[in-house]
Protein backbone atom coordinates (compact mmCIF):
# COMPACT_ATOMS: atom_id res chain seq x y z
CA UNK A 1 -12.84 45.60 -75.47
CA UNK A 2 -12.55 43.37 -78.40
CA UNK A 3 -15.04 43.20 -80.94
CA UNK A 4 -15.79 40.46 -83.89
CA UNK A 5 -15.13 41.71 -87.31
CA UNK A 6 -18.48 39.87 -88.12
CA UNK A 7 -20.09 42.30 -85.81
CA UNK A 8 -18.92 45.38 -87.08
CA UNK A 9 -19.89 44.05 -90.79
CA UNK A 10 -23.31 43.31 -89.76
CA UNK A 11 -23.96 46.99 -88.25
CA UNK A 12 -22.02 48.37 -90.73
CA UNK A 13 -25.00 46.83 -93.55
CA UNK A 14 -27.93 47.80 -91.03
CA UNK A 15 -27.30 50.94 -90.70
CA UNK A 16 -25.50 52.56 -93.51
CA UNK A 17 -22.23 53.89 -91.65
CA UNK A 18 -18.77 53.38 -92.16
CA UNK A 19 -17.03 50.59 -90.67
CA UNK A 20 -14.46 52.50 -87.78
CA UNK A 21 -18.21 53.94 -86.73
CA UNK A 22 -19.47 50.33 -85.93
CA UNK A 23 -16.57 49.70 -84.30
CA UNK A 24 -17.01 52.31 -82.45
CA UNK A 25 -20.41 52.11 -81.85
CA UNK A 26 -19.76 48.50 -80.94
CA UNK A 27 -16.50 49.45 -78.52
CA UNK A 28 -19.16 51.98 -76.63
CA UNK A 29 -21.80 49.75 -75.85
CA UNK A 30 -19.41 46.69 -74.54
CA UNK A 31 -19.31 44.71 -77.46
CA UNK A 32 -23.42 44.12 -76.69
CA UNK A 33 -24.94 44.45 -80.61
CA UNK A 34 -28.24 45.15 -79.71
CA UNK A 35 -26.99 47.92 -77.57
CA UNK A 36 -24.81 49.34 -80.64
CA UNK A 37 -27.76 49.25 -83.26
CA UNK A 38 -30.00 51.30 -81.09
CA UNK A 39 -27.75 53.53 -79.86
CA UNK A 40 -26.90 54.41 -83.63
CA UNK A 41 -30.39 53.95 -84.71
CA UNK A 42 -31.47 56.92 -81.98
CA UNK A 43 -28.44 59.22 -83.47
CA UNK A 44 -29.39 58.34 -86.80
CA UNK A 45 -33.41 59.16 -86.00
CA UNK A 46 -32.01 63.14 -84.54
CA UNK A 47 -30.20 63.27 -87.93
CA UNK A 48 -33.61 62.66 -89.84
CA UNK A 49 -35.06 65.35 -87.94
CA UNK A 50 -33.18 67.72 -88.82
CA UNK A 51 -33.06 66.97 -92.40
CA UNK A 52 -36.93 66.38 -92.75
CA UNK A 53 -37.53 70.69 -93.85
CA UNK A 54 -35.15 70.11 -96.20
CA UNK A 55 -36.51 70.07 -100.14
CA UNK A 56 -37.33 66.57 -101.90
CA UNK A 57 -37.90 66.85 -105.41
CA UNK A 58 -36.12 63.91 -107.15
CA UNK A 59 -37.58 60.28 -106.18
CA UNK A 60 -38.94 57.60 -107.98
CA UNK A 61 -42.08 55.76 -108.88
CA UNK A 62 -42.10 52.14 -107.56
CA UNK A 63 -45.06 49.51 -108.40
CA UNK A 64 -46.01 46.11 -107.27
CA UNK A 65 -48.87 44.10 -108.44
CA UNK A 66 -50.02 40.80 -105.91
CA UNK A 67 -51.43 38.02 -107.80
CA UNK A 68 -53.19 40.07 -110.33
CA UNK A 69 -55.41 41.52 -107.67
CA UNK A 70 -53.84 44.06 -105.68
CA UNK A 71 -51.50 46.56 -107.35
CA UNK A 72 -49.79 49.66 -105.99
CA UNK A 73 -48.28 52.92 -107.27
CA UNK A 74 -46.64 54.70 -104.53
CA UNK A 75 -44.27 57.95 -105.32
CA UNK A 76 -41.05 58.19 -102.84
CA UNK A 77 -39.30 61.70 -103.13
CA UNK A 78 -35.63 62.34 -102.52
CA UNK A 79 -33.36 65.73 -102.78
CA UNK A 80 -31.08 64.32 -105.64
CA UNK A 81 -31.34 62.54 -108.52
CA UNK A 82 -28.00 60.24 -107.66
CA UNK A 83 -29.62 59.44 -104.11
CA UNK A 84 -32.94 58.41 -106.22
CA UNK A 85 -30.58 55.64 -108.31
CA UNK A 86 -29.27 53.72 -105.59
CA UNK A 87 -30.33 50.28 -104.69
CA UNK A 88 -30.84 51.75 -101.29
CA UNK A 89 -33.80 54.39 -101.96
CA UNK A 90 -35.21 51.69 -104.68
CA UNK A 91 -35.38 48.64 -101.93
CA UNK A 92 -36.86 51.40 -99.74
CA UNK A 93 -39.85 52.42 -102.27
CA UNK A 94 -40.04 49.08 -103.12
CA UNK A 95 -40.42 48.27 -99.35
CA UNK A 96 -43.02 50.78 -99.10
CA UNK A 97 -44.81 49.64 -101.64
CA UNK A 98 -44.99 45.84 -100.43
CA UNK A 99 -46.27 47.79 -97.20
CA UNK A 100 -49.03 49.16 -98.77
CA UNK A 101 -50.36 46.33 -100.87
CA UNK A 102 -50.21 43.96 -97.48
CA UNK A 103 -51.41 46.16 -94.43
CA UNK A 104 -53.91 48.86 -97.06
CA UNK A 105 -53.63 52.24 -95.31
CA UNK A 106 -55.41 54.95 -96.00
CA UNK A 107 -53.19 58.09 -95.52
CA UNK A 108 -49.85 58.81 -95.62
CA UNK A 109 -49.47 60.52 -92.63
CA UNK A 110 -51.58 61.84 -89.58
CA UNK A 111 -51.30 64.92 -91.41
CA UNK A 112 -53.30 63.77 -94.41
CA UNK A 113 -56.69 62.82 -92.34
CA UNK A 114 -59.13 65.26 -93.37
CA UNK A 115 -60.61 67.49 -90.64
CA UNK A 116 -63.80 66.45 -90.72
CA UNK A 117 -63.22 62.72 -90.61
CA UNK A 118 -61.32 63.39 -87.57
CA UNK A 119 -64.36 65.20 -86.05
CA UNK A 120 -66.44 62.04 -86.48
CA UNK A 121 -64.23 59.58 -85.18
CA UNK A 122 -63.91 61.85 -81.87
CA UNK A 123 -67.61 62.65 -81.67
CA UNK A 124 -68.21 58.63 -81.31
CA UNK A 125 -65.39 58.08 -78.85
CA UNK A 126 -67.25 60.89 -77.00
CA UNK A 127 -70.64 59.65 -77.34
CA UNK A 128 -69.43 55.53 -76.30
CA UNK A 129 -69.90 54.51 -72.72
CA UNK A 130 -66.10 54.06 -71.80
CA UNK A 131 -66.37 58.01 -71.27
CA UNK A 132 -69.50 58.20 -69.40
CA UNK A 133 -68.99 59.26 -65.59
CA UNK A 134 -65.42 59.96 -65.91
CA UNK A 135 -64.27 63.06 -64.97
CA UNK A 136 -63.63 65.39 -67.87
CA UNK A 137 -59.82 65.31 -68.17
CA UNK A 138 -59.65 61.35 -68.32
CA UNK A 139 -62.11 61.31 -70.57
CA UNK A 140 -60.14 63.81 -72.61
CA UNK A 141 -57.37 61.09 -72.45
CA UNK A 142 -59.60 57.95 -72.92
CA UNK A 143 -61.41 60.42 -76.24
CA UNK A 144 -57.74 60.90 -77.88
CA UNK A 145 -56.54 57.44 -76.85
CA UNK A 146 -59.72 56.23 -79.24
CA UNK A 147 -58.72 58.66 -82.10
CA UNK A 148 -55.48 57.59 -82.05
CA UNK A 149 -56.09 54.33 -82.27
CA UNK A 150 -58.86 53.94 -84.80
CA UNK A 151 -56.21 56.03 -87.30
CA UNK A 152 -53.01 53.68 -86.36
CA UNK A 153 -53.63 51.37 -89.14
CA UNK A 154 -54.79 53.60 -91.32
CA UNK A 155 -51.73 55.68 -91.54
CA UNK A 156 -49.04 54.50 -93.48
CA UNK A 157 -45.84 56.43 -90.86
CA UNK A 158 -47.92 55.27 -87.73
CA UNK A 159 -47.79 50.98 -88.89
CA UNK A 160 -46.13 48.50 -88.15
CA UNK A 161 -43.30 47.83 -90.64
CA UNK A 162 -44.19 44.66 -92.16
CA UNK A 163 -40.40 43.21 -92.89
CA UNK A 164 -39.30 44.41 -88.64
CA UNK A 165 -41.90 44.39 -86.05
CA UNK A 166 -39.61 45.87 -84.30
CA UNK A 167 -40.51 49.25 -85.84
CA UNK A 168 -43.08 51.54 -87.33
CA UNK A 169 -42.92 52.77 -91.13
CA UNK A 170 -42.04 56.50 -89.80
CA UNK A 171 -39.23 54.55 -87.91
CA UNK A 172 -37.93 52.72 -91.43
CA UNK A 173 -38.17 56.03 -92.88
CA UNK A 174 -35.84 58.00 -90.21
CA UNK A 175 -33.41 55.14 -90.91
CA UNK A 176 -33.53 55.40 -94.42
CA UNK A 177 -32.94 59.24 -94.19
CA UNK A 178 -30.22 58.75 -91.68
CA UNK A 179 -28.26 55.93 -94.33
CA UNK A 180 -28.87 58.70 -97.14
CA UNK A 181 -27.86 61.55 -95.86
CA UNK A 182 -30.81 63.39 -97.34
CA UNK A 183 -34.35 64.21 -96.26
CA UNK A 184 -36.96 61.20 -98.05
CA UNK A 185 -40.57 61.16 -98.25
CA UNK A 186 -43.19 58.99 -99.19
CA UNK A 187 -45.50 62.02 -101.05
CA UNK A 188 -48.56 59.68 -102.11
CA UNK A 189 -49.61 56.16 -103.31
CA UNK A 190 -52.57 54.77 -104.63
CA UNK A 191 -53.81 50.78 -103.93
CA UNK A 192 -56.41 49.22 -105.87
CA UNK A 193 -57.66 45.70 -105.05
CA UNK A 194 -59.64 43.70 -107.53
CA UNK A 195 -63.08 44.27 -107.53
CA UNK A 196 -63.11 46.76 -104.23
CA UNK A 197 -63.85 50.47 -105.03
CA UNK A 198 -62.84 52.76 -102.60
């Protein structure tokens, strides 16, 4: 099946590979570009995985101040210094740090909630009526369902990337590993808003 150049250059930009894999890519999913992208964008995401043990230690720090109001720090690690100069991992700290100063999470990652402010937010979804009466495994469900979605906005990974609805922040970071070739992680940030103390 034929396939437009235009296409094959578009794919090639959004995801980072060469362009005989977008033609493939494209060629394998009938010439359908939607198809394509997240067929790549799935092989791509099993490549993160298995780079995400791997060491970061290089990175950058990226800032962005809002009006004079809201300003952000936000460190983005890398495993090499040449990865850490290319306009790619900058756009993508930079990206991250627009992230932050718009949607204001809390955490980094599930990972980061501490214990005990986990143990409150279940104790309530435990204690609110949706629970009472049901039988103990649904309310199990309908108890983690509530934790899960108090946290969603708090977390930085588990948001909805601002710039493509279309994906979470965790997502945007699998790609970004995948177009790098090395593990990336967004270690910490820190957000201050005029006049707010957190």
């Amino acid at each position: 099946m034929a396939v437009s150049i235009d296409d094959i250059k578009k794919l090639k930009e959004l995801t980072g590979i060469g362009l005989t894999d977008a033609k493939v890519a494209l060629v394998e999913a009938d010439g359908d570009f939607d198809k394509a992208l997240e067929a790549l964008r799935k092989k791509g995401l099993t490549k993160a995985e298995k780079k995400a043990d791997r060491e970061a230690r290089e990175g950058i720090i990226d800032s962005y101040v809002h009006g004079g109001r809201i300003g952000v720090l936000v460190e983005v690690n890398c495993e090499t210094d040449f990865v850490a100069r290319t306009d790619n991992f900058k756009e993508f700290a930079h990206n991250i740090a627009l992230q932050i100063a718009s949607m204001s999470p809390l955490y980094v990652s599930e990972a980061d909630i501490p214990e005990e402010e986990v143990a409150r937010v279940r104790a309530e979804a435990e204690a609110s009526e949706a629970v009472k009466g049901k039988p103990a495994d649904i309310a199990a469900k309908i108890v983690d369902g509530q934790v899960k979605k108090n946290f969603a906005d708090k977390v930085l990974l588990s948001q909805q990337y601002v710039f493509d609805d279309t994906m979470t922040v965790e997502q945007y970071l699998k790609e970004t590993i995948a177009r790098t070739g090395e593990n990336v992680v967004v270690n910490r940030f820190k957000r201050i808003e005029l006049g707010v103390n957190d």
